[in-house]
Protein backbone atom coordinates (compact mmCIF):
# COMPACT_ATOMS: atom_id res chain seq x y z
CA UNK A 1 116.45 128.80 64.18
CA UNK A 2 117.35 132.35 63.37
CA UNK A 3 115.09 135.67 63.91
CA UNK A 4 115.49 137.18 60.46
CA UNK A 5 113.59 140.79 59.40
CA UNK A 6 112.51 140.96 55.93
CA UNK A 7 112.39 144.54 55.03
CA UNK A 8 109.73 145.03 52.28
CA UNK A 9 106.24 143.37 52.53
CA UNK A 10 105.17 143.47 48.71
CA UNK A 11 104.93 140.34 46.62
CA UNK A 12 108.54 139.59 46.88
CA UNK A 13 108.90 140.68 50.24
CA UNK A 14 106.18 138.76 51.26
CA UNK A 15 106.98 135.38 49.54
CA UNK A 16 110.96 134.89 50.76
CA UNK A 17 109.67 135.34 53.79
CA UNK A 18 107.05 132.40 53.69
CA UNK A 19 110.53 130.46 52.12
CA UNK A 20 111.86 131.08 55.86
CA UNK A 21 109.10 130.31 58.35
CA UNK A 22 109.13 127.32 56.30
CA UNK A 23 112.57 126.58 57.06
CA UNK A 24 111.35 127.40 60.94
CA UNK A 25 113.08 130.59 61.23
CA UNK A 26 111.48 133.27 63.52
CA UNK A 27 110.36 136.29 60.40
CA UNK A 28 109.32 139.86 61.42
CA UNK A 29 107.86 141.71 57.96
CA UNK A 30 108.11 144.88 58.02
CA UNK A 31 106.13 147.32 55.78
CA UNK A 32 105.97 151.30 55.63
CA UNK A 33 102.64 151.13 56.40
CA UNK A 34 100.85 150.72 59.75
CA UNK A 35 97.80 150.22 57.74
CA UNK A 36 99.40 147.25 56.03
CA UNK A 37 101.07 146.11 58.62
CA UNK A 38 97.68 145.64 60.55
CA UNK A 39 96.07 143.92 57.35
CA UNK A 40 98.46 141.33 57.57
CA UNK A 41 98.08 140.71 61.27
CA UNK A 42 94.52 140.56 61.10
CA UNK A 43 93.82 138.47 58.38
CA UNK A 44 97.14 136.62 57.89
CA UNK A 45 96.85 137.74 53.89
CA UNK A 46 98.67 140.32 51.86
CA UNK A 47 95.63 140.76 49.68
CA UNK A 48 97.08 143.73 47.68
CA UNK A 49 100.51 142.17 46.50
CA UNK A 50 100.00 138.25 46.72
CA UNK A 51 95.73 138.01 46.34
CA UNK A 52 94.55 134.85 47.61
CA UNK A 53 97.57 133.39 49.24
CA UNK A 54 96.91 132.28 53.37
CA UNK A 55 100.23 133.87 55.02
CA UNK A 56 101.33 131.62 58.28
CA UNK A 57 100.19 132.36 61.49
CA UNK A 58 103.62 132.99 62.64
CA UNK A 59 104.28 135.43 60.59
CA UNK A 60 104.26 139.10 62.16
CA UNK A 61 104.05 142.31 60.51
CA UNK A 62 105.78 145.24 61.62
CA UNK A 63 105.55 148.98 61.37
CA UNK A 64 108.08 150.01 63.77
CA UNK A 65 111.66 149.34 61.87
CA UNK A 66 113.23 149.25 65.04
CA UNK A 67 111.09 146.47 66.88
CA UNK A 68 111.58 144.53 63.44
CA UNK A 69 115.01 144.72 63.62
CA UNK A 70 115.67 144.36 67.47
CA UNK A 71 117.35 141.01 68.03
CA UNK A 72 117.69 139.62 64.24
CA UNK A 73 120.66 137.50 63.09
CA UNK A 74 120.24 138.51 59.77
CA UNK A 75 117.55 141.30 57.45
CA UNK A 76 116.77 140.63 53.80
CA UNK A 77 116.28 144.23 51.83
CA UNK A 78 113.16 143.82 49.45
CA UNK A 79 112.18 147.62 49.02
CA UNK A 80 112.30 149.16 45.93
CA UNK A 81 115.55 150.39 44.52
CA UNK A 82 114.65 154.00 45.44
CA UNK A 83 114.18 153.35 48.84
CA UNK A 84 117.13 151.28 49.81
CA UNK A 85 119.32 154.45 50.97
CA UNK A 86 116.33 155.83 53.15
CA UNK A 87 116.08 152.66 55.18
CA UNK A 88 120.05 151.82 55.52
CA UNK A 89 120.01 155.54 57.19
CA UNK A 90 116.78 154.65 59.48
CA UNK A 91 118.97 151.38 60.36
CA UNK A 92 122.24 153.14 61.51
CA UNK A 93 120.35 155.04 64.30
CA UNK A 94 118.32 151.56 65.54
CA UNK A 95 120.91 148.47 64.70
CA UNK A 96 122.21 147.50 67.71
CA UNK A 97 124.23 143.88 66.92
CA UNK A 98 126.44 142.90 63.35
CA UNK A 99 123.95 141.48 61.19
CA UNK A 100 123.81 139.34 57.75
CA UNK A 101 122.24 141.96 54.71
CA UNK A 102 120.81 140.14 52.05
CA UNK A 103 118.81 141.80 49.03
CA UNK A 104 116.22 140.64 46.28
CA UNK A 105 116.24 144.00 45.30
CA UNK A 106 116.73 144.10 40.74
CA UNK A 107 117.54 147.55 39.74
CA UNK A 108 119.63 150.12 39.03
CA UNK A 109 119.99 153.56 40.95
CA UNK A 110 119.60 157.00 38.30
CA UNK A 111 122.43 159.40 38.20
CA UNK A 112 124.73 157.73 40.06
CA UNK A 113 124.69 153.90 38.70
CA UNK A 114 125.10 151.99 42.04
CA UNK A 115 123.91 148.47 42.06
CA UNK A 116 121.85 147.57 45.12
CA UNK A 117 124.62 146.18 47.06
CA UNK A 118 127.11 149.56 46.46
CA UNK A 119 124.16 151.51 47.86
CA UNK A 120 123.64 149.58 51.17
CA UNK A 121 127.44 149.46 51.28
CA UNK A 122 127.69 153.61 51.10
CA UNK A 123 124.54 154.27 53.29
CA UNK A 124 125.11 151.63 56.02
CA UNK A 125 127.56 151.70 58.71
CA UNK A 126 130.31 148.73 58.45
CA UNK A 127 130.26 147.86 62.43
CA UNK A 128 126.75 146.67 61.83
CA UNK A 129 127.12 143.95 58.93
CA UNK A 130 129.82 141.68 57.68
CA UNK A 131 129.47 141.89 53.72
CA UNK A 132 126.37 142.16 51.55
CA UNK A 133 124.82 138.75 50.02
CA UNK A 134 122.54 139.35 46.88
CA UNK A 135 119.82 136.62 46.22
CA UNK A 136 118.52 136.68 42.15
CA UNK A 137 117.05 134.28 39.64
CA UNK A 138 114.03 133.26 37.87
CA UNK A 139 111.05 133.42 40.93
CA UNK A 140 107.91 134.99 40.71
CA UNK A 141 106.59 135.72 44.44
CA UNK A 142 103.05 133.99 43.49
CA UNK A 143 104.71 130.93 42.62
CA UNK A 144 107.18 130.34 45.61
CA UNK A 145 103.91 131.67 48.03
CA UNK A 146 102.49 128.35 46.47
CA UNK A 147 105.54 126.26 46.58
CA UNK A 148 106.08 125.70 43.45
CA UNK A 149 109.38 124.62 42.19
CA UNK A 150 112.43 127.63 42.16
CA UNK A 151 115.71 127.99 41.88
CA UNK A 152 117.84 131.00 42.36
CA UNK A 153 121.37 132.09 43.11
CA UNK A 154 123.07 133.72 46.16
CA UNK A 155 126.23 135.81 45.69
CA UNK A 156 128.40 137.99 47.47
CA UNK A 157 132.22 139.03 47.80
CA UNK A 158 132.50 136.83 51.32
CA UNK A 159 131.60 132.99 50.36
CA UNK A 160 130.85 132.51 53.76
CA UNK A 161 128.15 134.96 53.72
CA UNK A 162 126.86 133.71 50.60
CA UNK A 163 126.75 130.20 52.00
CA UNK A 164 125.20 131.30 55.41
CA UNK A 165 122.02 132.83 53.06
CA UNK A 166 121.68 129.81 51.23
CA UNK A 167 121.72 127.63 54.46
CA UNK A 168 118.80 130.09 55.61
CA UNK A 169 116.66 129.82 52.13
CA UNK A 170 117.20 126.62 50.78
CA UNK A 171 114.65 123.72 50.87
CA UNK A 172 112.99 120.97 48.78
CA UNK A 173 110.88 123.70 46.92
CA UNK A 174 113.40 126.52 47.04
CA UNK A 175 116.53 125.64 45.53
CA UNK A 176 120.20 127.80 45.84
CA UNK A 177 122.70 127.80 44.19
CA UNK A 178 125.99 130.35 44.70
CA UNK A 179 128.31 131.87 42.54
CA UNK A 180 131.56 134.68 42.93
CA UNK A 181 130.34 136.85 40.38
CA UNK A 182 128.27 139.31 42.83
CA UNK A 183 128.44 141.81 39.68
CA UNK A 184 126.99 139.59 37.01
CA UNK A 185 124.49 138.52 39.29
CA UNK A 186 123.00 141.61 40.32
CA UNK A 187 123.04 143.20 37.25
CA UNK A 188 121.55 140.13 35.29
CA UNK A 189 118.73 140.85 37.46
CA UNK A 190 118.88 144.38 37.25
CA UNK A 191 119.28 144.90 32.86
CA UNK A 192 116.11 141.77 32.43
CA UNK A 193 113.36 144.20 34.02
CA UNK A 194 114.60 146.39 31.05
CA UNK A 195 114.23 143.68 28.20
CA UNK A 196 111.07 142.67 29.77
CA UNK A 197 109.34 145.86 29.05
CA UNK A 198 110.51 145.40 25.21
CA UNK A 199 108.45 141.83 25.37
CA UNK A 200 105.61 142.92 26.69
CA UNK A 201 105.76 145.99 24.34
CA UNK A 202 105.94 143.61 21.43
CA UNK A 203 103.06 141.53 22.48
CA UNK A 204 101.02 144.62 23.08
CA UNK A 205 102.21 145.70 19.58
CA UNK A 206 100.55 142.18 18.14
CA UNK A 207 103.76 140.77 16.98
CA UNK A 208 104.53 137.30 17.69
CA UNK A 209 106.80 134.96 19.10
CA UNK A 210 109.56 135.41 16.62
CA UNK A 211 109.65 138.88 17.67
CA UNK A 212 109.95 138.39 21.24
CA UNK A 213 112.60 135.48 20.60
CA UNK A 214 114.72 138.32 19.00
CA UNK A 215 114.11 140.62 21.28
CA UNK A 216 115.25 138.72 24.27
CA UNK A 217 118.05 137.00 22.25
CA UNK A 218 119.16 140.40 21.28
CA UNK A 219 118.59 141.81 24.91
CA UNK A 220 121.08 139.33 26.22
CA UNK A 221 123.33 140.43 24.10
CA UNK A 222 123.02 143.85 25.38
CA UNK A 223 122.94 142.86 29.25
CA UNK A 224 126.22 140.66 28.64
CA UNK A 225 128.11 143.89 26.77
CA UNK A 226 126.73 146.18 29.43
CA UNK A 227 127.66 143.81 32.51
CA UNK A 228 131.61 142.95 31.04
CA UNK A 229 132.16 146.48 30.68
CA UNK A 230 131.49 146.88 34.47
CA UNK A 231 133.49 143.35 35.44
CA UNK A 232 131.26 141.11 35.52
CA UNK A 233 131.64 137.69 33.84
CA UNK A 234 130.27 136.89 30.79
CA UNK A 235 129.35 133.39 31.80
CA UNK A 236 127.10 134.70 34.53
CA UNK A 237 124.43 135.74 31.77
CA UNK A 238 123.54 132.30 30.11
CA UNK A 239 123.14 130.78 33.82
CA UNK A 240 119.76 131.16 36.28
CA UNK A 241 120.41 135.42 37.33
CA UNK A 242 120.80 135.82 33.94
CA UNK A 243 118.86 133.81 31.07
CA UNK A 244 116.82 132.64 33.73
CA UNK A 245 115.54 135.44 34.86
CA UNK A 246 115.28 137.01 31.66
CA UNK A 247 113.04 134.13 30.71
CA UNK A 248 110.30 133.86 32.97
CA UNK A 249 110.37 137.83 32.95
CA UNK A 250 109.58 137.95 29.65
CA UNK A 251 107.35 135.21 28.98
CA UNK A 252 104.99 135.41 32.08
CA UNK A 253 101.65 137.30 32.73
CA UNK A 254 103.61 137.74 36.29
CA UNK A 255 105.78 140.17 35.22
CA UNK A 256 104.54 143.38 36.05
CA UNK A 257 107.50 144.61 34.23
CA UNK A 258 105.87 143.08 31.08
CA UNK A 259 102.61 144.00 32.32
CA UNK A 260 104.13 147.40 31.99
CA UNK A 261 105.42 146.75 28.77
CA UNK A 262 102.05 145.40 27.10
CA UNK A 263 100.32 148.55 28.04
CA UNK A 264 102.53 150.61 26.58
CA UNK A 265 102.31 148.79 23.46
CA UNK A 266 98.84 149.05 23.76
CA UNK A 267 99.02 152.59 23.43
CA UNK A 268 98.69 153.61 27.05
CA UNK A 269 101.42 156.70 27.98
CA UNK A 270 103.65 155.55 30.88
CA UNK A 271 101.92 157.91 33.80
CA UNK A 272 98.57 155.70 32.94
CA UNK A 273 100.71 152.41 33.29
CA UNK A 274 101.69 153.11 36.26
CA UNK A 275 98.60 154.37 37.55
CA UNK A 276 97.24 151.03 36.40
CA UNK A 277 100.13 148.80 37.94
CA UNK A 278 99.98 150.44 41.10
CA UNK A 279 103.23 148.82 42.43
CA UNK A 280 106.77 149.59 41.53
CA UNK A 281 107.83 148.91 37.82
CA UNK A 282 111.80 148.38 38.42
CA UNK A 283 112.51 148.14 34.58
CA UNK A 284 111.67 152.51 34.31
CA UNK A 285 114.23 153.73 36.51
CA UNK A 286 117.27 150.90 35.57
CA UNK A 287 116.24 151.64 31.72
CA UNK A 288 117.07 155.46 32.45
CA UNK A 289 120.39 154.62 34.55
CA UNK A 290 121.42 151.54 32.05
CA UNK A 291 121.13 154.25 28.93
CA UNK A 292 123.21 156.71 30.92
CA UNK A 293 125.97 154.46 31.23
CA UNK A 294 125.87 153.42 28.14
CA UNK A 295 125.82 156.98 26.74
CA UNK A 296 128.51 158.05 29.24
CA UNK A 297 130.75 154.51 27.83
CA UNK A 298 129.73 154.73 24.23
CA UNK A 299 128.23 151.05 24.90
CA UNK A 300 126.03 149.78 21.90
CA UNK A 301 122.37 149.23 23.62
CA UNK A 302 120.02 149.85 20.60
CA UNK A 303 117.15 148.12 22.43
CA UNK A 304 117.95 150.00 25.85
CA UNK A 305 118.08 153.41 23.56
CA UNK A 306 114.80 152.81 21.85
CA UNK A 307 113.12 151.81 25.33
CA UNK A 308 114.57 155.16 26.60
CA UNK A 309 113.30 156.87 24.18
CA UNK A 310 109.40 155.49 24.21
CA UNK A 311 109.41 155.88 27.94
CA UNK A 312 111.28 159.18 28.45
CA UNK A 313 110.83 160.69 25.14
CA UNK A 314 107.15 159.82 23.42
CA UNK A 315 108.28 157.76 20.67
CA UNK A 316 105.97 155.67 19.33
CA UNK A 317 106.78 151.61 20.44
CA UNK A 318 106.11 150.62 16.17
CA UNK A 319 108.14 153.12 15.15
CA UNK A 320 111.15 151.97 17.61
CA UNK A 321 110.69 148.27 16.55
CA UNK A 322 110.72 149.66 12.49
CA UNK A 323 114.19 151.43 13.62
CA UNK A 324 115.94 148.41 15.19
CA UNK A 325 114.54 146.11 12.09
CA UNK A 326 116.41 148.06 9.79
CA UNK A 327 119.76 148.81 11.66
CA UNK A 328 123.06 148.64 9.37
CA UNK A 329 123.77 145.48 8.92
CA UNK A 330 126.30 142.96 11.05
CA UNK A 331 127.50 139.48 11.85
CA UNK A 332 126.01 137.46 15.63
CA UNK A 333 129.14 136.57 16.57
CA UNK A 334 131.04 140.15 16.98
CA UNK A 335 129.26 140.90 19.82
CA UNK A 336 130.69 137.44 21.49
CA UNK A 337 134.19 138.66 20.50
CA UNK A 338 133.68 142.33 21.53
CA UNK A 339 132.16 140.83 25.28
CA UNK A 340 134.96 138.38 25.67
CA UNK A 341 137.26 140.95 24.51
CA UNK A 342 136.45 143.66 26.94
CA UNK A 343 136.37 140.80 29.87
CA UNK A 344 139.57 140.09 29.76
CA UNK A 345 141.75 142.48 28.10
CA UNK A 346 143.04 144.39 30.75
């Protein structure tokens, strides 16, 4: 048994960390919010994030980060992607012992265009954990609170470490898998939240499934150019982090990055949407820092650009689908060669 602290008590949050009292580890949740924190004591639910779902008894909510913390082997990160440098400082000043960091945190930072892992790695100090493990893949939190069947991956640069978080998550309803590729997999989770808000913009829009079949097609296309230019490989994108997740993220009623997404092609502006959503919608900041690196690399992301521009800019979502309809036209399998080609010419 190990005492792991899942930082993060949303939907995602919440859910891995039924995945490990089920394996009998010891789990401390902590959430921001003594309120919260108390809610999920009391009545052993998480009523705003996973509605209807009985949490185990043994389960124990936390407001104080450093009683959370305070004996763990290992703490899985599952705040938001804007938060992830406030808490590595807030750990520095209360880890005491060398821990194992995992994430299930998909996104992009603004500005500076730091996957998850590169932010832990500059914000936390490197006596107090022996390399970073990212955990991604096609899993909606309501569906692994109810066991349903998942599979995911678990990379990092140490296999060891990757290995030792698969050990910790993997069961007969919670399948892992691990790969090298700790690039391809975090930004294949990262770049989907983005395509996801096109799908659901689609389907608000009326259009069909053709639409959205082109649209995610397409949006692969886009995640694989994007990830090879920053060394990831190619390969990574057709398996679980990458079509995978792109998959159920923009085919489910789950999604609350599709949620997202059909509201705005409802006609909803995106300060309503996220009034309405009232949790995080990862997909608005990593389609801001995803068009700045593509701007700043002269990258080809029509569908990123277009997104960019309905969510930053007030275009209208029809008359960013009637712009990428009639774009110059090409031939499917340049992009393949251009990927491949940036992969592995140097």
């Amino acid at each position: 048994m190990e005492k792991i602290a899942v930082l993060g008590a949303g939907s995602w949050g919440t859910a891995l960390a039924m995945v490990l009292i089920d394996n009998g580890h010891e789990v401390r949740l902590w959430t921001h919010n003594q309120n919260h924190a108390e809610q999920i004591n009391q009545t052993h639910s998480n009523e705003e994030y996973l509605p209807g779902i009985h949490l185990p008894a043994s389960l124990t909510a936390y407001h104080d980060l450093s009683k959370a913390v305070e004996g763990v082997n290992a703490i899985v990160f599952v705040v938001p992607t804007k938060a992830i440098r406030e808490v590595c400082q807030k750990l520095n000043g209360v880890l005491q012992d060398k821990v194992t960091i995992i994430h299930g945190t998909k996104g992009i930072e603004p500005d500076t265009l730091k996957r998850v892992s590169e932010m832990i790695e500059e914000e936390l100090r490197g006596d107090l954990y022996h390399d970073v493990v990212v955990l991604s893949g096609p899993s909606h939190a309501e569906e692994v609170s109810q066991k349903h069947p998942t599979t995911i991956t678990a990379s990092s640069n140490s296999i060891d470490e990757a290995e030792k978080a698969q050990d910790l998550f993997i069961n007969e309803n919670f399948r892992v898998y691990t790969s090298p590729d700790m690039v391809g997999v975090e930004l294949g989770g990262a770049l989907k939240n983005i395509i996801a808000l096109g799908a659901g913009i689609s389907d608000g829009l009326g259009y069909g499934d053709n639409a959205k079949a082109a649209l995610m097609t397409r949006g692969l296309a886009e995640i694989a150019r994007l990830g090879a230019s920053m060394g990831a490989n190619p390969l990574t994108f057709i398996g679980l982090s990458g079509v995978g997740d792109l998959i159920v993220t923009c085919t489910s009623v789950h999604s609350r990055n599709w949620r997202a997404g059909n509201l705005l092609g409802k006609g909803n502006d995106l300060d309503e949407v996220l009034e309405q959503m009232g949790m995080v919608v990862e997909g608005v900041r990593t389609t801001r820092a995803a068009y700045q690196f593509a701007e700043n690399k002269n990258i080809d992301m029509p569908i990123t650009t277009g997104l960019y521009r309905i969510l930053f800019e007030g275009a209208k979502p029809k008359d960013v689908v009637d712009q990428l309809m009639t774009r110059m036209r090409r031939h499917e399998m340049e992009d393949l060669s251009t990927i491949l080609s940036n992969r592995y010419s140097s």
